[in-house]
Protein backbone atom coordinates (compact mmCIF):
# COMPACT_ATOMS: atom_id res chain seq x y z
CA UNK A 1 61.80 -58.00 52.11
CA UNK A 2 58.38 -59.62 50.61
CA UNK A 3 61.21 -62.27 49.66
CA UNK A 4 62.72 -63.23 52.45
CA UNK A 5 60.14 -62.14 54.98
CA UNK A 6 56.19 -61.93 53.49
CA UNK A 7 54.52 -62.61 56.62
CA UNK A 8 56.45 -59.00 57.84
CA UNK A 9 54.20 -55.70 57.41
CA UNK A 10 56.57 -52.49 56.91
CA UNK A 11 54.56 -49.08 58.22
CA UNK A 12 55.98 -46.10 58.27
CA UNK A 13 56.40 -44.16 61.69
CA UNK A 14 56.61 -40.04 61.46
CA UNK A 15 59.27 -38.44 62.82
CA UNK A 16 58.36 -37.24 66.19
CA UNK A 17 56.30 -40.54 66.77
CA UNK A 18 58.98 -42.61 68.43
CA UNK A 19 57.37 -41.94 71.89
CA UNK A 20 54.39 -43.35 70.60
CA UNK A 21 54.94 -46.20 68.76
CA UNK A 22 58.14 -47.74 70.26
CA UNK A 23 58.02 -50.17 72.89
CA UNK A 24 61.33 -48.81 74.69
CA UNK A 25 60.20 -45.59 74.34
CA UNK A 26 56.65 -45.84 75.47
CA UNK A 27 57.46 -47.66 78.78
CA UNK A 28 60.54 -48.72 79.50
CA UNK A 29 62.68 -45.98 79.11
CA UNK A 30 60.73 -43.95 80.82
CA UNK A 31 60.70 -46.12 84.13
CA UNK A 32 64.56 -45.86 83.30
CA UNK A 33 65.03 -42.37 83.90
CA UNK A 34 62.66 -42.11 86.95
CA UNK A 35 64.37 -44.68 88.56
CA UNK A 36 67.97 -43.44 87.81
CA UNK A 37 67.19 -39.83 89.33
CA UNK A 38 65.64 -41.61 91.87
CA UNK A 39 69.03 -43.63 92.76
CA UNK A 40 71.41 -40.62 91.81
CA UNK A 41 68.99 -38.14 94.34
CA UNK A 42 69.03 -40.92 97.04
CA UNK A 43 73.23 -41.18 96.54
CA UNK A 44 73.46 -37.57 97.01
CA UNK A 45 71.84 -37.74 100.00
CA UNK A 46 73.56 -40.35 101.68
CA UNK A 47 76.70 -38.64 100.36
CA UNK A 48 75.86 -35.29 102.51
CA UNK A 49 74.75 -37.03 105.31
CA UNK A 50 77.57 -38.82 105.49
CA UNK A 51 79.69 -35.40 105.26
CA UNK A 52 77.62 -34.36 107.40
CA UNK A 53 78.06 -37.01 110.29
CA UNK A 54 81.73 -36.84 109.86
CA UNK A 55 81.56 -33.27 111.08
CA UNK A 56 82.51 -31.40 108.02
CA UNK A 57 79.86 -28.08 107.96
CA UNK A 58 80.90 -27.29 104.40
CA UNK A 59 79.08 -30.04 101.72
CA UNK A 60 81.23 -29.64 99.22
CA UNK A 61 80.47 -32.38 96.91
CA UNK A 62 83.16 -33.83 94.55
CA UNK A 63 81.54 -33.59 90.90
CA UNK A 64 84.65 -34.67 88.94
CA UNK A 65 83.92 -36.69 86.17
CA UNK A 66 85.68 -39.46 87.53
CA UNK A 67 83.79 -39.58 90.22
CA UNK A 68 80.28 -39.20 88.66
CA UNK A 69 81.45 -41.98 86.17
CA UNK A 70 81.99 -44.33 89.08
CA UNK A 71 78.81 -43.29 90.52
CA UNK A 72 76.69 -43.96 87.46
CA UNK A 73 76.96 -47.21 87.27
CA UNK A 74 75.86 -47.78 90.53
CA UNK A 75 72.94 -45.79 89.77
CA UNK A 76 72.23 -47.58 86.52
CA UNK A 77 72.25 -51.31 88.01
CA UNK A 78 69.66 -50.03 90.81
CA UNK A 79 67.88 -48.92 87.83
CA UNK A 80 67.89 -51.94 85.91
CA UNK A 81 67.49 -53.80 88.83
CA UNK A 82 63.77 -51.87 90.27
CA UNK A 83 61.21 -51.84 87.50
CA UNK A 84 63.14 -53.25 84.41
CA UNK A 85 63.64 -56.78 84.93
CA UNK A 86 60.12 -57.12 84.83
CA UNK A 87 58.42 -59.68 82.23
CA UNK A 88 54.71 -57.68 82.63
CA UNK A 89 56.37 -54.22 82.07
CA UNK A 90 57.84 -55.55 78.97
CA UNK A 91 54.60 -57.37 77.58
CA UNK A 92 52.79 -53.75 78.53
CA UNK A 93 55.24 -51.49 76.60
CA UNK A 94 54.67 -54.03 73.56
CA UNK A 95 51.13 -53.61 74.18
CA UNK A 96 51.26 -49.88 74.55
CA UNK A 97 52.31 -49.47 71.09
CA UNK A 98 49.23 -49.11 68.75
CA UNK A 99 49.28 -48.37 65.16
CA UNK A 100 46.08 -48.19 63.37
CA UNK A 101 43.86 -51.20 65.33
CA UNK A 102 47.09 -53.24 66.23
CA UNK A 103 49.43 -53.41 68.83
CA UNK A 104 52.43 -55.36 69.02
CA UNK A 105 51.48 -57.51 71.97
CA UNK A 106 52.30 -61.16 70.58
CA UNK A 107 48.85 -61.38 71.43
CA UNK A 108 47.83 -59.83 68.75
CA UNK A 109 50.45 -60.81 66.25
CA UNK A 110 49.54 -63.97 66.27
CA UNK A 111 45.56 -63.21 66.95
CA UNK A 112 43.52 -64.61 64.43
CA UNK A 113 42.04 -61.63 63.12
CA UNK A 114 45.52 -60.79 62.84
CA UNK A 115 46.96 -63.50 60.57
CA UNK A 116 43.70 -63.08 59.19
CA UNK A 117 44.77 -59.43 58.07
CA UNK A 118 47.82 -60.46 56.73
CA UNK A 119 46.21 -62.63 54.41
CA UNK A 120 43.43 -60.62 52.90
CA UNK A 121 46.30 -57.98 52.88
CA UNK A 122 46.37 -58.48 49.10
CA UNK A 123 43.05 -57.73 48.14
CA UNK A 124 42.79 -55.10 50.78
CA UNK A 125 45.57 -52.68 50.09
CA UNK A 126 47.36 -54.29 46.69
CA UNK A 127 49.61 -51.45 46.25
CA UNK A 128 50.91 -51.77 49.98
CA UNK A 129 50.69 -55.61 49.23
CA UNK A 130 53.12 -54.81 46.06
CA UNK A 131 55.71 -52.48 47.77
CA UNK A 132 56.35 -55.62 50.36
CA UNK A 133 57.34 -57.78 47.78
CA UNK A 134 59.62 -55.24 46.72
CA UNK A 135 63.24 -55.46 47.56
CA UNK A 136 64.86 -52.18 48.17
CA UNK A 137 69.20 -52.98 48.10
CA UNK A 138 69.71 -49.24 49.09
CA UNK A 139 67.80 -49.86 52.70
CA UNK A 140 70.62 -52.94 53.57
């Protein structure tokens, strides 16, 4: 890695973390989810109403997995569509993410007391320093 990539900084993330240090999982997938149950709830609806204004008194709903499957992608694009496709949701989730004193905004990547860290990386933490420069075949 310290090869091929020195200017990359490996940290490790405990297990259990992900939800803290992972832009997807910080932000994004979280607006995700809302706004699927949000679209599946408001399909459900229309779906009752609809038995409802054809004059059938029993809602008996077809759960099949056929039918779900058909519905979920429906509910997925809406979902994709609402918050997701959003440049400044992205850029926050990246920003959202802080290890130590860093985030992972570009912002800050390519902040000058950033590259400033990187290079005084050496002398600050050499054996950290060392272990980048290390290549490790059983990780590829």
């Amino acid at each position: 890695m310290g090869t091929n990539h020195p200017n990359i900084i490996l940290d490790f993330v405990p297990g259990g973390c992900t939800g803290v240090h992972q832009p997807c999982d910080v932000c994004i997938q979280r607006q995700l989810k809302v706004s699927m149950r949000k679209s599946y709830h408001e399909d459900i609806v229309n779906e009752l109403l609809t038995e409802l204004d054809n004059g059938n008194s029993t809602t008996d709903l077809n759960d099949t997995l056929g039918v779900l499957r058909d519905h979920s992608v429906h509910w997925m694009w809406n979902s994709y569509q609402a918050p997701l496709n959003n440049e400044e949701l992205v850029k926050k989730a990246f920003e959202g993410c802080v290890v130590r004193e860093w985030n992972l905004s570009t912002a800050c990547v390519i902040s000058f007391e950033g590259r400033e860290a990187l290079r005084q990386m050496a002398k600050a933490n050499p054996k950290f320093w060392a272990e980048l420069g290390v290549d490790h075949p059983d990780d590829m």
